[in-house]
Protein backbone atom coordinates (compact mmCIF):
# COMPACT_ATOMS: atom_id res chain seq x y z
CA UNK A 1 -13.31 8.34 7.98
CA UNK A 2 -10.37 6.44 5.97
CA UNK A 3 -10.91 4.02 3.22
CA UNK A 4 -7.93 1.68 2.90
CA UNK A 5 -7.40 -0.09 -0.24
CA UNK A 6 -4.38 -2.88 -0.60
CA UNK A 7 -3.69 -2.03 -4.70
CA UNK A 8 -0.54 -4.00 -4.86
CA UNK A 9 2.52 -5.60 -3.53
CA UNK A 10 6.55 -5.00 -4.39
CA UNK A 11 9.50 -6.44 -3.17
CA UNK A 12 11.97 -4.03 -1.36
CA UNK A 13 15.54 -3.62 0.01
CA UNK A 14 16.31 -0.81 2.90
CA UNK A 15 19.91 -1.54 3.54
CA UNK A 16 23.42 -3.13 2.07
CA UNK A 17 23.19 -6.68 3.08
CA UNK A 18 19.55 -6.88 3.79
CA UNK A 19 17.11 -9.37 2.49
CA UNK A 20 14.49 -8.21 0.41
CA UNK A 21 11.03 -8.12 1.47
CA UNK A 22 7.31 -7.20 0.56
CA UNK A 23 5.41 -4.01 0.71
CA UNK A 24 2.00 -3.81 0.40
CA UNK A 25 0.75 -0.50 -1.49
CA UNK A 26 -2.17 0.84 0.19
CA UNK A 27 -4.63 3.87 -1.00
CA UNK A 28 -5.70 5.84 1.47
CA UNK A 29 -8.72 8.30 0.51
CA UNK A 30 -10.66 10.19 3.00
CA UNK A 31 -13.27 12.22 2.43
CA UNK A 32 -12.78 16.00 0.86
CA UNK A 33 -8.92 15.26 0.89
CA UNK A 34 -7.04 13.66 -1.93
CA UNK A 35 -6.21 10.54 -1.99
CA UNK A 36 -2.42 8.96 -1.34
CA UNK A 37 -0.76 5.87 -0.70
CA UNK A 38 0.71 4.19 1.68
CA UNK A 39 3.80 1.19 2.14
CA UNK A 40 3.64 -1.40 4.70
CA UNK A 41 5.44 -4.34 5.48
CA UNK A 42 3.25 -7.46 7.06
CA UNK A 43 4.83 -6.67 10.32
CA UNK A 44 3.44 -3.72 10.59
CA UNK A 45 0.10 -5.27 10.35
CA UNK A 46 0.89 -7.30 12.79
CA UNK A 47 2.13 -4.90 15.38
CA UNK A 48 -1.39 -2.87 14.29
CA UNK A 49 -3.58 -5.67 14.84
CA UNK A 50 -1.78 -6.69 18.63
CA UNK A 51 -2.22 -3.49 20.24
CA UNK A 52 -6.09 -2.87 18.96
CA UNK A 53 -6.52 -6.20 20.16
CA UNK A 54 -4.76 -5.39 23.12
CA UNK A 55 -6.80 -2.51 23.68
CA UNK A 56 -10.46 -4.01 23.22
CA UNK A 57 -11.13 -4.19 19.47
CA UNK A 58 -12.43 -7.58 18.28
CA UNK A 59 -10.45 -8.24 14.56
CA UNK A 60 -10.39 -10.32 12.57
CA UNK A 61 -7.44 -12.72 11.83
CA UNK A 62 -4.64 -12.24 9.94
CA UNK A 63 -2.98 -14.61 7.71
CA UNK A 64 -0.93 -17.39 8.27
CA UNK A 65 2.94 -16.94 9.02
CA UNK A 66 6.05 -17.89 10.37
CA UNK A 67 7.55 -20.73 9.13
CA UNK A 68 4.83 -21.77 6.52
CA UNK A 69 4.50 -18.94 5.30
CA UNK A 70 7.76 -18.78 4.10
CA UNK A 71 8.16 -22.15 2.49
CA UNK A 72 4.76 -20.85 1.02
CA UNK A 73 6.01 -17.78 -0.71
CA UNK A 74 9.32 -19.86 -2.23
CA UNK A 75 6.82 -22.73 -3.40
CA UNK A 76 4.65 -20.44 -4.88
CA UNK A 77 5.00 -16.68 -4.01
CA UNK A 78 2.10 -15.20 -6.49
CA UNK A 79 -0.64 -17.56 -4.77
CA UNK A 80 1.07 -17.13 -0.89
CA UNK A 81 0.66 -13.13 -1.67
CA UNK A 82 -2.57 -13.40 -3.12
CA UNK A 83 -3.76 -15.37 0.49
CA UNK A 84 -2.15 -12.73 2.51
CA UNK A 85 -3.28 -9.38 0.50
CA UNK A 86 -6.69 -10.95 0.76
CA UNK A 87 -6.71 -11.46 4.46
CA UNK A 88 -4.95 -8.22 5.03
CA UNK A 89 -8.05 -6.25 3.67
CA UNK A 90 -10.30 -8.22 5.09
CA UNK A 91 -8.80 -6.42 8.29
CA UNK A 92 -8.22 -3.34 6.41
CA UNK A 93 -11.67 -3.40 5.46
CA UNK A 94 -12.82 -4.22 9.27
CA UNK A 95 -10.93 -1.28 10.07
CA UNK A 96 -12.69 0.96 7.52
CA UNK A 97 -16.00 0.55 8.90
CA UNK A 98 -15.27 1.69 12.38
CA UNK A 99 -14.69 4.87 13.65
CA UNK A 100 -13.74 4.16 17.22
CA UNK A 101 -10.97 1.98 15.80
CA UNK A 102 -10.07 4.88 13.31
CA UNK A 103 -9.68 7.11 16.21
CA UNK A 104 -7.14 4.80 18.05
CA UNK A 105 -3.46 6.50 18.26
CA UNK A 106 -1.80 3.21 16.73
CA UNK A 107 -4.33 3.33 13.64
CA UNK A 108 -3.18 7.00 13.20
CA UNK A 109 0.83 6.21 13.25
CA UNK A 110 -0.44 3.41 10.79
CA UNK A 111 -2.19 5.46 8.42
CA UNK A 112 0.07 8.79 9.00
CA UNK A 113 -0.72 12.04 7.69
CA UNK A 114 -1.25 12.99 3.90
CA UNK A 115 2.11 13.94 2.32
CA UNK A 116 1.03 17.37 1.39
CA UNK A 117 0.81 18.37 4.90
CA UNK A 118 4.18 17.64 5.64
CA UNK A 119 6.66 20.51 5.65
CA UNK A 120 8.44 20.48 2.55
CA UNK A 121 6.35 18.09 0.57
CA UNK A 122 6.14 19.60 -3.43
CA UNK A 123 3.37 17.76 -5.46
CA UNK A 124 4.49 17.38 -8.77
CA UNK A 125 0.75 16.24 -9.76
CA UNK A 126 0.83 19.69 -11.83
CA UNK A 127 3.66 18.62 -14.30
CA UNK A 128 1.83 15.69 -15.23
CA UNK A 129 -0.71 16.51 -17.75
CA UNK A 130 1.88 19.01 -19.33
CA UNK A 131 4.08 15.51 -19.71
CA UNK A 132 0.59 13.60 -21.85
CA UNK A 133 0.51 16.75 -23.90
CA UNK A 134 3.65 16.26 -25.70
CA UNK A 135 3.49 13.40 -28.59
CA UNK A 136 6.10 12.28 -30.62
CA UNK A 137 6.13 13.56 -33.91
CA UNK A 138 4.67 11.35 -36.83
CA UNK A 139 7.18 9.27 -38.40
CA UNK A 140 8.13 10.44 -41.73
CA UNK A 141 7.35 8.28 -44.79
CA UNK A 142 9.68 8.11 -47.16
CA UNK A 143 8.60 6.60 -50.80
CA UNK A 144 11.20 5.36 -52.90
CA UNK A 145 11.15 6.32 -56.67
CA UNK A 146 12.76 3.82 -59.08
């Protein structure tokens, strides 16, 4: 079964002319696989959480939005974020514990597949602990003689 984790949130622009909005990062480790992450808009959430409910599952519910929301986040955007991430795993975490839910087609578009399975995909994990073995060189002292 998936774990999801919500680690953190960023702003983000797709397109010329379009407002910004916020992504939530979310780790997704399953067992014997590495772990990756995932980006997802609240909408998606929300789309998520309609059609499990549709289909049967009980949730729980998600944050508040719309309107208040909104003056929310311009009032005060760090504590408005903080309410939502914390609801969102809430359901995230709802959704961890169940593997009929887990099994539902939406929850798998959701989640998607690991990146390293896609066709393509080159992991560049590798190169990264030949980038922390390289140090700067000491800085040279210099002493002045008078």
């Amino acid at each position: 079964m998936f774990a999801l984790r919500i680690t953190s949130e960023s702003y983000a622009k797709r397109r010329r002319g379009q407002q910004s909005f916020v992504q939530f990062h979310i780790d997704v480790a399953a067992p014997d696989a590495p772990t990756f992450t995932i980006c997802k808009r609240f909408r998606e959430f929300v789309a998520l959480h309609a059609t499990l409910v549709a289909a049967g599952f009980q949730l729980p519910g998600l944050p508040v939005s719309g309107p208040l929301m909104s003056l929310w986040l311009t009032w005060d955007s760090a504590a408005a974020l903080a309410h939502r991430k914390f609801f969102l795993q809430v359901l995230l975490q709802h959704m961890n514990t169940s593997p009929e839910l887990q099994a539902h087609t939406e929850f798998k578009t959701f989640v998607g597949s690991r990146p390293d399975t896609k066709p393509g995909y080159t992991s560049l994990a590798h190169f990264r602990s030949s980038c922390d073995v390289v140090r700067s060189p000491a800085p040279v002292r210099r002493t002045s003689h008078h």
